[in-house]
PDB file of N, CA and C in Angstrom:
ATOM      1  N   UNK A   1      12.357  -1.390  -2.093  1.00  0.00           N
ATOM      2  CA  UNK A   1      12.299   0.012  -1.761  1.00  0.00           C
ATOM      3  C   UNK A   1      10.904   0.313  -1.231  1.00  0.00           C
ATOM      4  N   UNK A   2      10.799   1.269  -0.231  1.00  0.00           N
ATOM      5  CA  UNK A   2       9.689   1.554   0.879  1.00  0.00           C
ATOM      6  C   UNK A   2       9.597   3.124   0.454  1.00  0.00           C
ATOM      7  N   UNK A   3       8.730   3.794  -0.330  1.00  0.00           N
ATOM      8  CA  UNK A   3       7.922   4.499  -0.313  1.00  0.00           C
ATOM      9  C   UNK A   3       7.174   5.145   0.678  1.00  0.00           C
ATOM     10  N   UNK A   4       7.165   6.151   1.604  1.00  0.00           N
ATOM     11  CA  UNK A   4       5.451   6.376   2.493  1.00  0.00           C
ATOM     12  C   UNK A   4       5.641   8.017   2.237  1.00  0.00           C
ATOM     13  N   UNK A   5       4.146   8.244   1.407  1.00  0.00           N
ATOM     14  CA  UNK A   5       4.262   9.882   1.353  1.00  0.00           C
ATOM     15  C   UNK A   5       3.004  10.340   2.419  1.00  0.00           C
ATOM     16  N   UNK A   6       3.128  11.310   2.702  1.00  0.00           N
ATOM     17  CA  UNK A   6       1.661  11.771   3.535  1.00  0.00           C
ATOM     18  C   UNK A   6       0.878  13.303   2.436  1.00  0.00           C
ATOM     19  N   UNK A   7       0.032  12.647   1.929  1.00  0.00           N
ATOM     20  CA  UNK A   7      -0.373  12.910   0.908  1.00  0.00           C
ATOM     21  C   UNK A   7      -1.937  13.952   1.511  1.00  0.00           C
ATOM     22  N   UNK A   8      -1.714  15.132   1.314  1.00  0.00           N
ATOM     23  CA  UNK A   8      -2.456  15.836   1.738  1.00  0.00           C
ATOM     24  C   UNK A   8      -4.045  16.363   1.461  1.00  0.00           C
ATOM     25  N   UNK A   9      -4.015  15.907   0.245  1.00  0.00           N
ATOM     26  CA  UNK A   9      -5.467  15.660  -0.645  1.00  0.00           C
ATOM     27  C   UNK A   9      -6.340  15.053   0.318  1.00  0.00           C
ATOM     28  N   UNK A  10      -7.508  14.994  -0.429  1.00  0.00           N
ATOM     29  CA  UNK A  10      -8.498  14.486   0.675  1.00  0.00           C
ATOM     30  C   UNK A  10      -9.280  12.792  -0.207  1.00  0.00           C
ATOM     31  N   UNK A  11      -8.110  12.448  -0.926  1.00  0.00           N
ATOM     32  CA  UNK A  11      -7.865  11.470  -1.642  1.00  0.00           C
ATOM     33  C   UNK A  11      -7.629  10.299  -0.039  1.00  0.00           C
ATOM     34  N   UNK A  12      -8.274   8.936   0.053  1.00  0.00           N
ATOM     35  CA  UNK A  12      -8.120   7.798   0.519  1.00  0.00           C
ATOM     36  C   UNK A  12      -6.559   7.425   0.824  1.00  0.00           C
ATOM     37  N   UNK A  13      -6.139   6.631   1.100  1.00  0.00           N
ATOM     38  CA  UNK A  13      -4.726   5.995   1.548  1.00  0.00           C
ATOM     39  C   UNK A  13      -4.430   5.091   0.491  1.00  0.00           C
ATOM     40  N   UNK A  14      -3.474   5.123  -0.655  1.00  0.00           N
ATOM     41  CA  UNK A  14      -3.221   4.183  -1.545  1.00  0.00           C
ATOM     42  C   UNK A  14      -1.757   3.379  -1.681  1.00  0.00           C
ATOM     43  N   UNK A  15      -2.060   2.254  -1.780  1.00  0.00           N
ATOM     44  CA  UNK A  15      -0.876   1.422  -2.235  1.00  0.00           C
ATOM     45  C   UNK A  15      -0.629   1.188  -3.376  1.00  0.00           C
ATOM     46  N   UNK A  16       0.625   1.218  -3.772  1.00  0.00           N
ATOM     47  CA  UNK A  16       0.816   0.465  -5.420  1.00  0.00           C
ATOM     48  C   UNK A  16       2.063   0.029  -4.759  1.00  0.00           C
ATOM     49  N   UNK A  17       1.751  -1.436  -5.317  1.00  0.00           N
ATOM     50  CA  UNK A  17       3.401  -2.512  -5.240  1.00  0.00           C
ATOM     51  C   UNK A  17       3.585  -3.024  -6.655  1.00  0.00           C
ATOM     52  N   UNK A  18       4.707  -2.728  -6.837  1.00  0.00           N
ATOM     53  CA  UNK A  18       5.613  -3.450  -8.070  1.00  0.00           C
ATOM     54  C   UNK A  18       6.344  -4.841  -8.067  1.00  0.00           C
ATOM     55  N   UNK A  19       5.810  -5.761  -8.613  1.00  0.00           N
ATOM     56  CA  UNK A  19       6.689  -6.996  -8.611  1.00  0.00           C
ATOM     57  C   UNK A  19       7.172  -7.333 -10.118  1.00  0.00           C
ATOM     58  N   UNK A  20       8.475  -8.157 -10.144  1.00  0.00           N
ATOM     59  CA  UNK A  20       8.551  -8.764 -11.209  1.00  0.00           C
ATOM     60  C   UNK A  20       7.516  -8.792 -12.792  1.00  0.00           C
ATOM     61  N   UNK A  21       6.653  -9.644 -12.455  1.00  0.00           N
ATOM     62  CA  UNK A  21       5.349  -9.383 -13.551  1.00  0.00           C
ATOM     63  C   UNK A  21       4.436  -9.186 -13.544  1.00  0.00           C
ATOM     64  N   UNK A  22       4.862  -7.491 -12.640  1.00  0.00           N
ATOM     65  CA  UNK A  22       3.537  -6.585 -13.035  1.00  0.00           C
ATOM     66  C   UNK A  22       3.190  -5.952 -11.796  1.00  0.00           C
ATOM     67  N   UNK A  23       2.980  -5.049 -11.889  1.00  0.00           N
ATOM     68  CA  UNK A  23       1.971  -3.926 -10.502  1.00  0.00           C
ATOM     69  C   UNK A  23       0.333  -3.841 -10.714  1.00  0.00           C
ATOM     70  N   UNK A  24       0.352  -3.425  -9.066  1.00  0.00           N
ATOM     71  CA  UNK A  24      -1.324  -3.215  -8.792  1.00  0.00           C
ATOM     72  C   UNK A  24      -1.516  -2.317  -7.764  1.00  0.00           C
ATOM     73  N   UNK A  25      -2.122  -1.669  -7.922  1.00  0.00           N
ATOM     74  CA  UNK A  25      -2.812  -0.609  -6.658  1.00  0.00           C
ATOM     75  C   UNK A  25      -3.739  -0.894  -5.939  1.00  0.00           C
ATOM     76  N   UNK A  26      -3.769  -0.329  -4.546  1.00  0.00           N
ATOM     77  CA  UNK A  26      -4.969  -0.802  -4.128  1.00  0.00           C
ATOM     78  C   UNK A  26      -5.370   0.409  -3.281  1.00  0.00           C
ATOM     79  N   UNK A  27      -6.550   0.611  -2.353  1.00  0.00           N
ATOM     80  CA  UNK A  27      -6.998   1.266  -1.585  1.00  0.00           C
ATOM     81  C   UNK A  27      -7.143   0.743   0.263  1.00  0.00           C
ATOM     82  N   UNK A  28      -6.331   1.888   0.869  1.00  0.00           N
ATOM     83  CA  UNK A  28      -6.598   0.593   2.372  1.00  0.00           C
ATOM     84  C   UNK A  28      -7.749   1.467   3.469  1.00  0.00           C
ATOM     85  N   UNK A  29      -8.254   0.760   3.704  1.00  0.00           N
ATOM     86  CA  UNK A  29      -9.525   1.426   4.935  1.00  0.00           C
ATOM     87  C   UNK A  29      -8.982   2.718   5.967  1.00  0.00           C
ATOM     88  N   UNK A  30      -9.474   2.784   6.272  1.00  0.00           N
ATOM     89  CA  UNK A  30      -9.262   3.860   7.419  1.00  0.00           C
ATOM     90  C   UNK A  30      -8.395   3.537   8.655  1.00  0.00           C
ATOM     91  N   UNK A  31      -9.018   2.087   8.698  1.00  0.00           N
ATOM     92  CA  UNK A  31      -8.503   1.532  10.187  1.00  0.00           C
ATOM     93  C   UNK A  31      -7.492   0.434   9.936  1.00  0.00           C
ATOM     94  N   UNK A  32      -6.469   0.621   8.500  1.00  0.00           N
ATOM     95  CA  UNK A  32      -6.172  -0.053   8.311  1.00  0.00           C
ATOM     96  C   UNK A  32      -4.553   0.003   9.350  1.00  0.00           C
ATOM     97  N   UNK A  33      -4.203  -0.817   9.564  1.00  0.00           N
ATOM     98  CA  UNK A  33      -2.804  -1.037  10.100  1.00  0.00           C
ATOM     99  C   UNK A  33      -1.559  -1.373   9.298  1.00  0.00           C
ATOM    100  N   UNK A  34      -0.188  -0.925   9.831  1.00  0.00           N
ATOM    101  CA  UNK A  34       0.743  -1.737   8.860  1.00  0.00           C
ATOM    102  C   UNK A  34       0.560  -3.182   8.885  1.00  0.00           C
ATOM    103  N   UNK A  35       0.470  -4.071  10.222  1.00  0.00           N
ATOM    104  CA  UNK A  35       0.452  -5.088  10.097  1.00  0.00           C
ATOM    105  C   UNK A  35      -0.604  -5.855   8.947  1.00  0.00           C
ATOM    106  N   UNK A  36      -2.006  -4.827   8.838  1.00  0.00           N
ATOM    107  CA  UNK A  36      -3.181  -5.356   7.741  1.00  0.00           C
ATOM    108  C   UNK A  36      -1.832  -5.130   6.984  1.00  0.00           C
ATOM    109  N   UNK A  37      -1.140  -4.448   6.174  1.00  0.00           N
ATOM    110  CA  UNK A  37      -0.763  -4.098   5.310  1.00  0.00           C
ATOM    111  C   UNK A  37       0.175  -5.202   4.735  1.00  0.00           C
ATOM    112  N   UNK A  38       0.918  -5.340   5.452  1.00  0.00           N
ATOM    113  CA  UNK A  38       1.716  -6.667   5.801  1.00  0.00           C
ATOM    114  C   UNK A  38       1.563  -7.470   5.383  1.00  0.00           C
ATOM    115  N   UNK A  39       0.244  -8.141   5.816  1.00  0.00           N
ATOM    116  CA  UNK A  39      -0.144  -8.935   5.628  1.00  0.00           C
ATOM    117  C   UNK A  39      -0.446  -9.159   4.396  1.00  0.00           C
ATOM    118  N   UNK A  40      -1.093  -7.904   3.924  1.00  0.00           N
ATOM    119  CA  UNK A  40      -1.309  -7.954   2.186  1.00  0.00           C
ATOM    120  C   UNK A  40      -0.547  -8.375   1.644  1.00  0.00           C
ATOM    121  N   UNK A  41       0.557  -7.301   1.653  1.00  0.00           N
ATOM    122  CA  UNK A  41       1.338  -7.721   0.795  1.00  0.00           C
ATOM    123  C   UNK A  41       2.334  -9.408   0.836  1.00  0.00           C
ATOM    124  N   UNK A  42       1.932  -9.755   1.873  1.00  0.00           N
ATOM    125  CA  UNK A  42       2.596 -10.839   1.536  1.00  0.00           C
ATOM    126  C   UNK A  42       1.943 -12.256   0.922  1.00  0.00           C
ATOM    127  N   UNK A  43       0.528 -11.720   1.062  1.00  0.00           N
ATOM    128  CA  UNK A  43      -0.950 -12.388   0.268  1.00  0.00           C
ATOM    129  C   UNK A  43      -0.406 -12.202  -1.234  1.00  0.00           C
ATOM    130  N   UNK A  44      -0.046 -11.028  -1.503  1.00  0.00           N
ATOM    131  CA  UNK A  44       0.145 -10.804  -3.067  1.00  0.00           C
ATOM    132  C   UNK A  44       1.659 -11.290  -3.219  1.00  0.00           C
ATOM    133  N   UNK A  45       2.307 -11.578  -2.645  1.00  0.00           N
ATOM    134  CA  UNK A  45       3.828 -11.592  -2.817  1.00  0.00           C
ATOM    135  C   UNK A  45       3.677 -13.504  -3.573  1.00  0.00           C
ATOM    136  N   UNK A  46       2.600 -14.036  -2.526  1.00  0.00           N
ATOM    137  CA  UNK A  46       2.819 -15.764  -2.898  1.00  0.00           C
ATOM    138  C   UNK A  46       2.174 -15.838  -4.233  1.00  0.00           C
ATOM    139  N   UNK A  47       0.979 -14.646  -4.964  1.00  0.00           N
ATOM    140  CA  UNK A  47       0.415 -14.798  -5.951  1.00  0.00           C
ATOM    141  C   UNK A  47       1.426 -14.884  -7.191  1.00  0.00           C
ATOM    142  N   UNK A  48       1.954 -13.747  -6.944  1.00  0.00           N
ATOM    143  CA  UNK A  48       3.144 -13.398  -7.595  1.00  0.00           C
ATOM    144  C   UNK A  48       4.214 -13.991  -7.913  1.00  0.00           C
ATOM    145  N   UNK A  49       4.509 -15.107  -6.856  1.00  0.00           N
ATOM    146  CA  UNK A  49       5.838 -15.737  -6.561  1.00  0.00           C
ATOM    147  C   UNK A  49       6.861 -15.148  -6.281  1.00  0.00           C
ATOM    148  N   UNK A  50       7.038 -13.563  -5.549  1.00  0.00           N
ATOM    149  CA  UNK A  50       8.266 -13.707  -5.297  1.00  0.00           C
ATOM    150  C   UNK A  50       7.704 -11.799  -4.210  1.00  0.00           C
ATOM    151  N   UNK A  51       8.446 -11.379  -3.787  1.00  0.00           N
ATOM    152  CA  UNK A  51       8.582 -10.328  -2.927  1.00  0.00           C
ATOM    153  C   UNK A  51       8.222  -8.976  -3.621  1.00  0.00           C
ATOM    154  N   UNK A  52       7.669  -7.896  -3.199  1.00  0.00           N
ATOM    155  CA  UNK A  52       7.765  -6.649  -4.298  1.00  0.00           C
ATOM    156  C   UNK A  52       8.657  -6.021  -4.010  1.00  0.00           C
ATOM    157  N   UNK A  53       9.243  -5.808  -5.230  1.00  0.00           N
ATOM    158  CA  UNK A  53      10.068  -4.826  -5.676  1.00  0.00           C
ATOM    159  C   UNK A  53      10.368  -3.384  -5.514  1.00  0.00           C
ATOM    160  N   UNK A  54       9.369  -2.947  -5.351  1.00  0.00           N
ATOM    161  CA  UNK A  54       8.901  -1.380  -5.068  1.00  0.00           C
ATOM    162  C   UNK A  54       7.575  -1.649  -4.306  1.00  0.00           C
ATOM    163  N   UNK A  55       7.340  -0.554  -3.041  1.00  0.00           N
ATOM    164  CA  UNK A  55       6.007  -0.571  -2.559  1.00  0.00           C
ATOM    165  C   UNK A  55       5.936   0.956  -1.990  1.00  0.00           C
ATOM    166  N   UNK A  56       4.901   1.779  -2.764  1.00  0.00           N
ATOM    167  CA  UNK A  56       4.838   2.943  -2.781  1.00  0.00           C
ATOM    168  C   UNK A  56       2.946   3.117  -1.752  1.00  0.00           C
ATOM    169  N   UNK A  57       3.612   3.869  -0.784  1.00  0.00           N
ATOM    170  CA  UNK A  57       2.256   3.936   0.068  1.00  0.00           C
ATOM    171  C   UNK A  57       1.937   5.640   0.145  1.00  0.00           C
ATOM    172  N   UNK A  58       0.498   5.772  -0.158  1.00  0.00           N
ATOM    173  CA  UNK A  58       0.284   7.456   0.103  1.00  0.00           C
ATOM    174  C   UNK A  58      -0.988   7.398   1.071  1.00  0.00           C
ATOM    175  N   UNK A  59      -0.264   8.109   2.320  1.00  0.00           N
ATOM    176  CA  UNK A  59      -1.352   7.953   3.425  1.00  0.00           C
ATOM    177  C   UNK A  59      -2.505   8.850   3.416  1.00  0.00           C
ATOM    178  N   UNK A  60      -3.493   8.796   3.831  1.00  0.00           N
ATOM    179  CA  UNK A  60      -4.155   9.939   3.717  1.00  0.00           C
ATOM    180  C   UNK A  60      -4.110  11.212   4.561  1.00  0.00           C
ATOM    181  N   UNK A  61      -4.580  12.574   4.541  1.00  0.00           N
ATOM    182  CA  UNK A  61      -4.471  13.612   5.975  1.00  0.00           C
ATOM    183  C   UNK A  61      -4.889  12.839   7.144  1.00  0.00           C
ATOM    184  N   UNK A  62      -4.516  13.060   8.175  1.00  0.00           N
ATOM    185  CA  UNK A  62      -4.600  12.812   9.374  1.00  0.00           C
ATOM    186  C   UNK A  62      -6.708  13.357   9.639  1.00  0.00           C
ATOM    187  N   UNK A  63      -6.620  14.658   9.094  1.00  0.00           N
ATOM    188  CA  UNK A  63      -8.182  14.569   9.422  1.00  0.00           C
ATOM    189  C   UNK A  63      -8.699  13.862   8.135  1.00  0.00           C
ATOM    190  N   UNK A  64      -8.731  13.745   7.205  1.00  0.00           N
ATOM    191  CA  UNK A  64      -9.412  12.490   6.097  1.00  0.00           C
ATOM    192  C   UNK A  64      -9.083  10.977   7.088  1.00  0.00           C
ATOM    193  N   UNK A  65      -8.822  10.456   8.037  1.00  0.00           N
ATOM    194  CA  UNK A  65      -7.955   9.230   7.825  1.00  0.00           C
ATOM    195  C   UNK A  65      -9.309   9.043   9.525  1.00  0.00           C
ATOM    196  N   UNK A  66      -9.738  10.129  10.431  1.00  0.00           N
ATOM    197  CA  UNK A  66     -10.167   9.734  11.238  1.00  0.00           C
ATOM    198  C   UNK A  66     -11.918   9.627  11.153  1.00  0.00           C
TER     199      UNK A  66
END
């Protein structure tokens, strides 16, 4: 399940993915891309051993984000 809220706070862009054993949050840059994102998660997916389960993304405002 794919999560994306646009989160209006002037709070950063956050990820939290859920796998099997265990979740983690993270924070993504400004200039980050889905593909960076992607990529993450599939960095954490081999740690993990297996795919996440849930991946909940909160983007930041459009003016926080530039």
């Amino acid at each position: 399940m794919l999560n994306i809220h646009h989160d209006d706070s002037r709070r950063p862009s956050r990820v939290t993915v859920a796998f099997e054993d265990g979740a983690l949050s993270f924070m993504l840059s400004k200039d980050a891309t889905f593909e960076d994102l992607a990529d993450r998660l599939d960095r954490l997916g081999e740690q993990h051993r297996g795919k996440p389960v849930i991946i909940e993304v909160k983007l930041a405002a459009a003016f926080d984000a530039q």
